[in-house]
N, C-alpha and C. Protein backbone atom coordinates (compact mmCIF):
# COMPACT_ATOMS: atom_id res chain seq x y z
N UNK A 1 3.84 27.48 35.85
CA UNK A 1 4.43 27.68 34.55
C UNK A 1 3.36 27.46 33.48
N UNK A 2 2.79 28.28 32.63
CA UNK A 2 2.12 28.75 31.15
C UNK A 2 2.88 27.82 30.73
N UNK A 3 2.32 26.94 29.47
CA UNK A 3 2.55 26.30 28.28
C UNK A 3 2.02 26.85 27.13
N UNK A 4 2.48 26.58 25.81
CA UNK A 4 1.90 27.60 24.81
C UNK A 4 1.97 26.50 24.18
N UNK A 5 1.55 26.75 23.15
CA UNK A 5 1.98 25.69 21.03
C UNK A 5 2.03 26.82 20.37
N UNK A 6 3.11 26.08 19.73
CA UNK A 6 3.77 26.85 18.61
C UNK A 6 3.20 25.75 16.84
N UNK A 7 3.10 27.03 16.13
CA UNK A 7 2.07 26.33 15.08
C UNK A 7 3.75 26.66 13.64
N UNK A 8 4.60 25.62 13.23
CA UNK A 8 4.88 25.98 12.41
C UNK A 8 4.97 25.26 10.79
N UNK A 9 4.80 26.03 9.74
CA UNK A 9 4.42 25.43 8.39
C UNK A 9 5.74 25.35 7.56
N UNK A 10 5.51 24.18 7.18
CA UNK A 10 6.89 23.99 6.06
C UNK A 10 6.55 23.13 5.02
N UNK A 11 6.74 23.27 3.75
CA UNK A 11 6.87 22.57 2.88
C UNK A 11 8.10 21.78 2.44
N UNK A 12 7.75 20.75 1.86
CA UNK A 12 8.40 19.23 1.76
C UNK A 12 8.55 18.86 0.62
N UNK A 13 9.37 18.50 -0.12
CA UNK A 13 9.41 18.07 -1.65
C UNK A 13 9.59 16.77 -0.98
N UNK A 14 9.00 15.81 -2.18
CA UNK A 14 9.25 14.46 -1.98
C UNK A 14 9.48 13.86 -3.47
N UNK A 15 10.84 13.04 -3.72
CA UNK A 15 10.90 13.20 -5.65
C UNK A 15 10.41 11.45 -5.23
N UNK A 16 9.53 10.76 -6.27
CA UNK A 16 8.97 9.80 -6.42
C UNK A 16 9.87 9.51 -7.58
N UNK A 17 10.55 8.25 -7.20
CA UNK A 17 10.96 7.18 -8.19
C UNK A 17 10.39 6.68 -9.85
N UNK A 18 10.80 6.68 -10.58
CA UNK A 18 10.17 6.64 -12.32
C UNK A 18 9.22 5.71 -12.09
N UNK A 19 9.92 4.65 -11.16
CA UNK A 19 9.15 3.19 -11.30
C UNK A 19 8.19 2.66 -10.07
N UNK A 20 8.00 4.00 -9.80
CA UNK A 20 6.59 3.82 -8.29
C UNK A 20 5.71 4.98 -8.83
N UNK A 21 4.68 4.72 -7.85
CA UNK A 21 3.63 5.79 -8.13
C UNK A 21 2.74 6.06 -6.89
N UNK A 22 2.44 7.24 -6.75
CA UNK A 22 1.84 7.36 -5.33
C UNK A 22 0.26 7.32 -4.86
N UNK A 23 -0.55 6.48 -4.43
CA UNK A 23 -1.76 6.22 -4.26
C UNK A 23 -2.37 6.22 -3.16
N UNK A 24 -3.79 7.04 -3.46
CA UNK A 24 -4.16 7.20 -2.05
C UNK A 24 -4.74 5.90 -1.17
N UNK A 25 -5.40 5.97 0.12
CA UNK A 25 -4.80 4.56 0.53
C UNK A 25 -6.33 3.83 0.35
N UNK A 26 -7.82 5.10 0.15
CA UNK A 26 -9.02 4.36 -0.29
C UNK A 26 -8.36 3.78 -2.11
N UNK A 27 -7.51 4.51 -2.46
CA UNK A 27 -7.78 3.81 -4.03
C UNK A 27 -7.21 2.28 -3.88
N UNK A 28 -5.78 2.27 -3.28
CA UNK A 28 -5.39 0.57 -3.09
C UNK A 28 -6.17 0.25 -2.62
N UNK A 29 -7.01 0.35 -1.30
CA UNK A 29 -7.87 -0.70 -0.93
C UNK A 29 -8.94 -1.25 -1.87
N UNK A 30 -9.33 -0.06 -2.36
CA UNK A 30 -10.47 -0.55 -4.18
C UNK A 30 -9.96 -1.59 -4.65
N UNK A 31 -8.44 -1.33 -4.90
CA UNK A 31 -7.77 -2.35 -5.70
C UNK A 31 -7.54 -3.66 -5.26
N UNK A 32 -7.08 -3.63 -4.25
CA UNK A 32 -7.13 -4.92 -3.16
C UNK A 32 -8.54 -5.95 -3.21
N UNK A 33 -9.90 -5.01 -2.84
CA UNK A 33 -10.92 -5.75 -2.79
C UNK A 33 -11.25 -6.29 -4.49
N UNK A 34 -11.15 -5.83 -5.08
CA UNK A 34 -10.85 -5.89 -6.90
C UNK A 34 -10.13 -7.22 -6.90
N UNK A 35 -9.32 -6.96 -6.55
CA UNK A 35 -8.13 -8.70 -6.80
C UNK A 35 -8.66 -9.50 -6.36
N UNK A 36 -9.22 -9.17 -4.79
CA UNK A 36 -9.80 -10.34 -4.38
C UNK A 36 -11.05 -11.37 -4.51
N UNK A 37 -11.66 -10.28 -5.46
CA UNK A 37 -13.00 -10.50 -5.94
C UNK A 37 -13.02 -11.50 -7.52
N UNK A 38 -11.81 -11.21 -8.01
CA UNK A 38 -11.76 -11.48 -9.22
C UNK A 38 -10.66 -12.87 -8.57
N UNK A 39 -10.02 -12.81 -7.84
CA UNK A 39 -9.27 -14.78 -7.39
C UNK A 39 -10.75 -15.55 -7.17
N UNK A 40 -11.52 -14.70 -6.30
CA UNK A 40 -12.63 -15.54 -5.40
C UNK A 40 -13.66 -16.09 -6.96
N UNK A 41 -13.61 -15.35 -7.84
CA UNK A 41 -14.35 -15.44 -8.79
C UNK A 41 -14.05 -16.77 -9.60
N UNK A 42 -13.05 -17.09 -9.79
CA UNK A 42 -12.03 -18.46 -10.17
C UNK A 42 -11.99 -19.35 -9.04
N UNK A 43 -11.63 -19.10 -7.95
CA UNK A 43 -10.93 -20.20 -7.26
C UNK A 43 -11.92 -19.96 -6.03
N UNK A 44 -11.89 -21.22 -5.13
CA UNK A 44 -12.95 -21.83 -3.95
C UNK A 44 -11.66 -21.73 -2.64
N UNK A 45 -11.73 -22.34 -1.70
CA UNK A 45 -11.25 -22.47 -0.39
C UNK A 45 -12.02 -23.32 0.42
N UNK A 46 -11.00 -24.25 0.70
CA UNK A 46 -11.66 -25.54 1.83
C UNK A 46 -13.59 -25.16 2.16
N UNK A 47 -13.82 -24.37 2.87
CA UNK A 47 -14.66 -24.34 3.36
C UNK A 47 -15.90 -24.15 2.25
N UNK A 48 -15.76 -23.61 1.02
CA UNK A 48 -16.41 -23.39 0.47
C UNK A 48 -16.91 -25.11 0.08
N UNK A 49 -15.78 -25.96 -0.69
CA UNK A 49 -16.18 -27.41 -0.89
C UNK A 49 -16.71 -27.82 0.19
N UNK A 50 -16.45 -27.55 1.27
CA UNK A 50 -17.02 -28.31 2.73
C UNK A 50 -18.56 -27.89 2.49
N UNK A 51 -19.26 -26.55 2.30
CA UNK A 51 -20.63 -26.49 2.46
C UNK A 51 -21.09 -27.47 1.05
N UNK A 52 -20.43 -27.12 -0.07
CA UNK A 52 -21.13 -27.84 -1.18
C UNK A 52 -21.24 -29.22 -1.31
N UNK A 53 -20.17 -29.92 -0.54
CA UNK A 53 -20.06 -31.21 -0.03
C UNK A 53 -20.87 -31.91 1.12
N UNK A 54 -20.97 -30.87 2.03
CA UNK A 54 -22.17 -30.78 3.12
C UNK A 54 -21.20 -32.39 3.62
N UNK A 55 -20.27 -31.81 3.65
CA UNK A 55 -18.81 -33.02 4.28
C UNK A 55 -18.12 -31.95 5.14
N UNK A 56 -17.75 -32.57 6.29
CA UNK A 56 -16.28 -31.82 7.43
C UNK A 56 -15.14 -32.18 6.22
N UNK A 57 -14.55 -31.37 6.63
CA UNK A 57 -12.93 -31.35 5.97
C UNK A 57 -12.72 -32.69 6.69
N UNK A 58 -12.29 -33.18 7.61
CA UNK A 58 -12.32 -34.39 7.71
C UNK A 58 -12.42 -35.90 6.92
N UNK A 59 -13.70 -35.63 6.55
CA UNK A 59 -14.45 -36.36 5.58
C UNK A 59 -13.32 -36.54 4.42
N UNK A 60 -13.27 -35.30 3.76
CA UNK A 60 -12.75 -34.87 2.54
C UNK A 60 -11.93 -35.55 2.34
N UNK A 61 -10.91 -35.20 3.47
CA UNK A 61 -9.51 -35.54 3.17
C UNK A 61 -8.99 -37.19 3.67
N UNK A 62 -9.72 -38.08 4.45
CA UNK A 62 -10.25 -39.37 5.00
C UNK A 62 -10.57 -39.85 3.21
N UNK A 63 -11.66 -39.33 2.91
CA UNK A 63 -12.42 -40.49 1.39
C UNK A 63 -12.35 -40.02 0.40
N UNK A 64 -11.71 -38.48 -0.15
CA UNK A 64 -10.98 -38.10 -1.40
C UNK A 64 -9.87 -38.14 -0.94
N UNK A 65 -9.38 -37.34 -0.57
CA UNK A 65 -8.01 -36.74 -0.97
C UNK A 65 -7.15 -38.34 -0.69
N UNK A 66 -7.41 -38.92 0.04
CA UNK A 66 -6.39 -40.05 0.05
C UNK A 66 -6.85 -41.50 -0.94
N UNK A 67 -7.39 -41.11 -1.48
CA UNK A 67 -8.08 -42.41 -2.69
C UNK A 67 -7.34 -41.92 -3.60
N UNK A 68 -6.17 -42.52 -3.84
CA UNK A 68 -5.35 -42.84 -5.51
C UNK A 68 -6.14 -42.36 -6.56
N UNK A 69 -6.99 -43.32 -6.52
CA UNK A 69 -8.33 -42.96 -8.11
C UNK A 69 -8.32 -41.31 -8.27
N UNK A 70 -9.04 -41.19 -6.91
CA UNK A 70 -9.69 -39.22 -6.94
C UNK A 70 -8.11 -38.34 -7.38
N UNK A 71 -7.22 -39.37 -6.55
CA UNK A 71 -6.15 -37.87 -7.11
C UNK A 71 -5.48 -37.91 -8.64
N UNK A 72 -5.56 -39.01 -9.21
CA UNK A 72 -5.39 -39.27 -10.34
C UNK A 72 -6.29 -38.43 -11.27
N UNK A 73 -7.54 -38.83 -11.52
CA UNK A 73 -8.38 -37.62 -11.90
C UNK A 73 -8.75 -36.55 -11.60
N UNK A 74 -8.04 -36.01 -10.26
CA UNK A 74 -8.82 -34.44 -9.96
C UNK A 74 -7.64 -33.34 -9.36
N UNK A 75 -6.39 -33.91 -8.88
CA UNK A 75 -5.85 -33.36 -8.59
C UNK A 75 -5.27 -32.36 -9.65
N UNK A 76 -4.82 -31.13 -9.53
CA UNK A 76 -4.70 -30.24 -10.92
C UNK A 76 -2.91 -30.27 -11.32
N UNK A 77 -2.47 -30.58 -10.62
CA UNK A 77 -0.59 -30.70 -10.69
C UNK A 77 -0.73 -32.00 -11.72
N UNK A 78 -2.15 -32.96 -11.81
CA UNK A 78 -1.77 -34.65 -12.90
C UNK A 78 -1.57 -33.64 -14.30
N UNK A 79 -2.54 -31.86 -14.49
CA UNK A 79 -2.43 -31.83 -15.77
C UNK A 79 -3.73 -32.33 -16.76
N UNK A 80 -4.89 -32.65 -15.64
CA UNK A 80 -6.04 -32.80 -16.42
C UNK A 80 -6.93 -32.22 -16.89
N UNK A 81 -7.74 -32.35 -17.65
CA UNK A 81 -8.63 -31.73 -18.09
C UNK A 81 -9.70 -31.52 -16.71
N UNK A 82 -10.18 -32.54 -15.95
CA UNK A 82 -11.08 -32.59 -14.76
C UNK A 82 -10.53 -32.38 -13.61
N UNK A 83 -9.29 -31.92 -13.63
CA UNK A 83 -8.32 -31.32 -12.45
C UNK A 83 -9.11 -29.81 -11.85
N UNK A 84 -9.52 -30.34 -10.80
CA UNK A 84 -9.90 -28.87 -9.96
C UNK A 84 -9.86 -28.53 -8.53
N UNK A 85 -8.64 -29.68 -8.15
CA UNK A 85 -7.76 -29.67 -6.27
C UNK A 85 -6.78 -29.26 -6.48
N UNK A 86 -6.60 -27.85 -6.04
CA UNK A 86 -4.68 -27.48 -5.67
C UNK A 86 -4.20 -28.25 -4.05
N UNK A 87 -3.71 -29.18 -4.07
CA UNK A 87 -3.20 -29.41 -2.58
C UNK A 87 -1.63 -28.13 -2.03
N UNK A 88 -2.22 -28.20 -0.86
CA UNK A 88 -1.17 -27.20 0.04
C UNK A 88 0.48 -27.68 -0.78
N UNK A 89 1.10 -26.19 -1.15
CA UNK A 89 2.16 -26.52 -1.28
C UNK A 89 3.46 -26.32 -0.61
N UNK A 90 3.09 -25.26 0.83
CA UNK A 90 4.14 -25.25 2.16
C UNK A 90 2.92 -24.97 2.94
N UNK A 91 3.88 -24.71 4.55
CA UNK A 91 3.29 -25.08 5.30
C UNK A 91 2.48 -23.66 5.64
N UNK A 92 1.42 -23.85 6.07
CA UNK A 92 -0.05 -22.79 6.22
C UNK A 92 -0.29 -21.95 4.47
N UNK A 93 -0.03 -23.22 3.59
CA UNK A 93 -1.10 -23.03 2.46
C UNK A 93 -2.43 -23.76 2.33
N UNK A 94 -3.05 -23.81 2.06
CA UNK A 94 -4.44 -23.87 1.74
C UNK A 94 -4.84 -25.17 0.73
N UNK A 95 -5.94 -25.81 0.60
CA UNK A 95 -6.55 -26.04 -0.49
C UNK A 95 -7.14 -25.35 -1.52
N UNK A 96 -7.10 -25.18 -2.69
CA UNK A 96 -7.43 -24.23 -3.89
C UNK A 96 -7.86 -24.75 -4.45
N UNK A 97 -10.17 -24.53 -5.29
CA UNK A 97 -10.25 -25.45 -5.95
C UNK A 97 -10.78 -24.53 -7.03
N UNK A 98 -10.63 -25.21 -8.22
CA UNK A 98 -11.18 -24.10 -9.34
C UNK A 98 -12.93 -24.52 -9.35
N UNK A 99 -13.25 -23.01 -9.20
CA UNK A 99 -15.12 -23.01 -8.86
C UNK A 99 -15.65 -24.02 -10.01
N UNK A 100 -15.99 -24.17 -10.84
CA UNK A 100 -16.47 -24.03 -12.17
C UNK A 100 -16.69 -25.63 -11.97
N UNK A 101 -15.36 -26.54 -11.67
CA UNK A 101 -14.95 -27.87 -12.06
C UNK A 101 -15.44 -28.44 -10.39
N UNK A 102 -15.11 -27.52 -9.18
CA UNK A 102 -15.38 -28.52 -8.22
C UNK A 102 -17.30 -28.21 -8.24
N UNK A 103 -17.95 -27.33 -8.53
CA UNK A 103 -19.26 -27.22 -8.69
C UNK A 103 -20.06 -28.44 -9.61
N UNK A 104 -18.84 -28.67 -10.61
CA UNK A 104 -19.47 -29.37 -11.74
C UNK A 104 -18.94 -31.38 -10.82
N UNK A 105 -18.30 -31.43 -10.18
CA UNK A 105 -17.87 -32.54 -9.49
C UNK A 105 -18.78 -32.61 -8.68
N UNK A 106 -19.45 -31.66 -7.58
CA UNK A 106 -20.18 -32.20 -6.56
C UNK A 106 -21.91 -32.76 -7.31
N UNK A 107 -21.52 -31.74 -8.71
CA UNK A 107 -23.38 -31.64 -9.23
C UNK A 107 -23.11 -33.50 -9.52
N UNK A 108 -22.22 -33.80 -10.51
CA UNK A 108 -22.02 -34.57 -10.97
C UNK A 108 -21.04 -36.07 -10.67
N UNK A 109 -20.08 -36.34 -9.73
CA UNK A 109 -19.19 -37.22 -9.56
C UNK A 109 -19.41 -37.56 -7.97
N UNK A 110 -19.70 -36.78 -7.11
CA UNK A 110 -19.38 -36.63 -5.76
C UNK A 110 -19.77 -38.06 -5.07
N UNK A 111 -21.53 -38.63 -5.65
CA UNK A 111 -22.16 -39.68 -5.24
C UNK A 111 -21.28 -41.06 -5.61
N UNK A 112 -20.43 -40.35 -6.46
CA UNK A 112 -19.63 -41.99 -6.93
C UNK A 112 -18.85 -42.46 -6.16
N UNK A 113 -18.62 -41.15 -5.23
CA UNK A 113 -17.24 -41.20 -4.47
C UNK A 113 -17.48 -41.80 -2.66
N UNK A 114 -18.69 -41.67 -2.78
CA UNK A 114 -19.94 -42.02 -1.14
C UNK A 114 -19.62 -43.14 -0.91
């Protein structure tokens, strides 16, 4: 038994919603790496304090994060001016630190904390 293909063409209307818009899928990804470039640009992630700390997360969370003092001044939920630790707020969130303030902590505070 011969098999053949059959080739047939049809056009498709598709009506797009007022309040969507249709994008190709290199342009979101532009956009995607864009967002992510511009969070990363503001904000750090565990590992990043870990190299600048040249501390294991371990460390961190052992002789900052559990010293009263450090969270009083650095944690960012007190509302401070020198606030630059987001602690996890459910479960498989992250540490979040704002670049600027934990850069300016390790240049400046970190040895106090040894």
């Amino acid at each position: 038994m011969k098999s053949f293909q059959q080739l047939i063409k049809a056009e498709v209307s598709i009506s797009i919603p007022d309040d969507m818009i249709l994008i190709n899928k290199v342009e979101l990804e532009e956009l995607i790496d864009k967002a992510d470039q511009a969070e990363s640009n503001g904000y750090a992630k565990m590992d990043e304090f870990e190299k600048l700390c040249a501390r294991e997360k371990t460390w961190i969370k052992n002789n900052l994060f559990k010293d009263p003092n450090f969270l009083e001044q650095f944690d960012m939920s007190n509302n401070n001016e020198k606030g630059f630790v987001r602690f996890p707020r459910y479960q498989n969130d992250g540490y979040r630190f704002k670049r600027k303030q934990m850069i300016d902590f390790v240049n400046n505070d970190l040895q106090n904390w040894m």
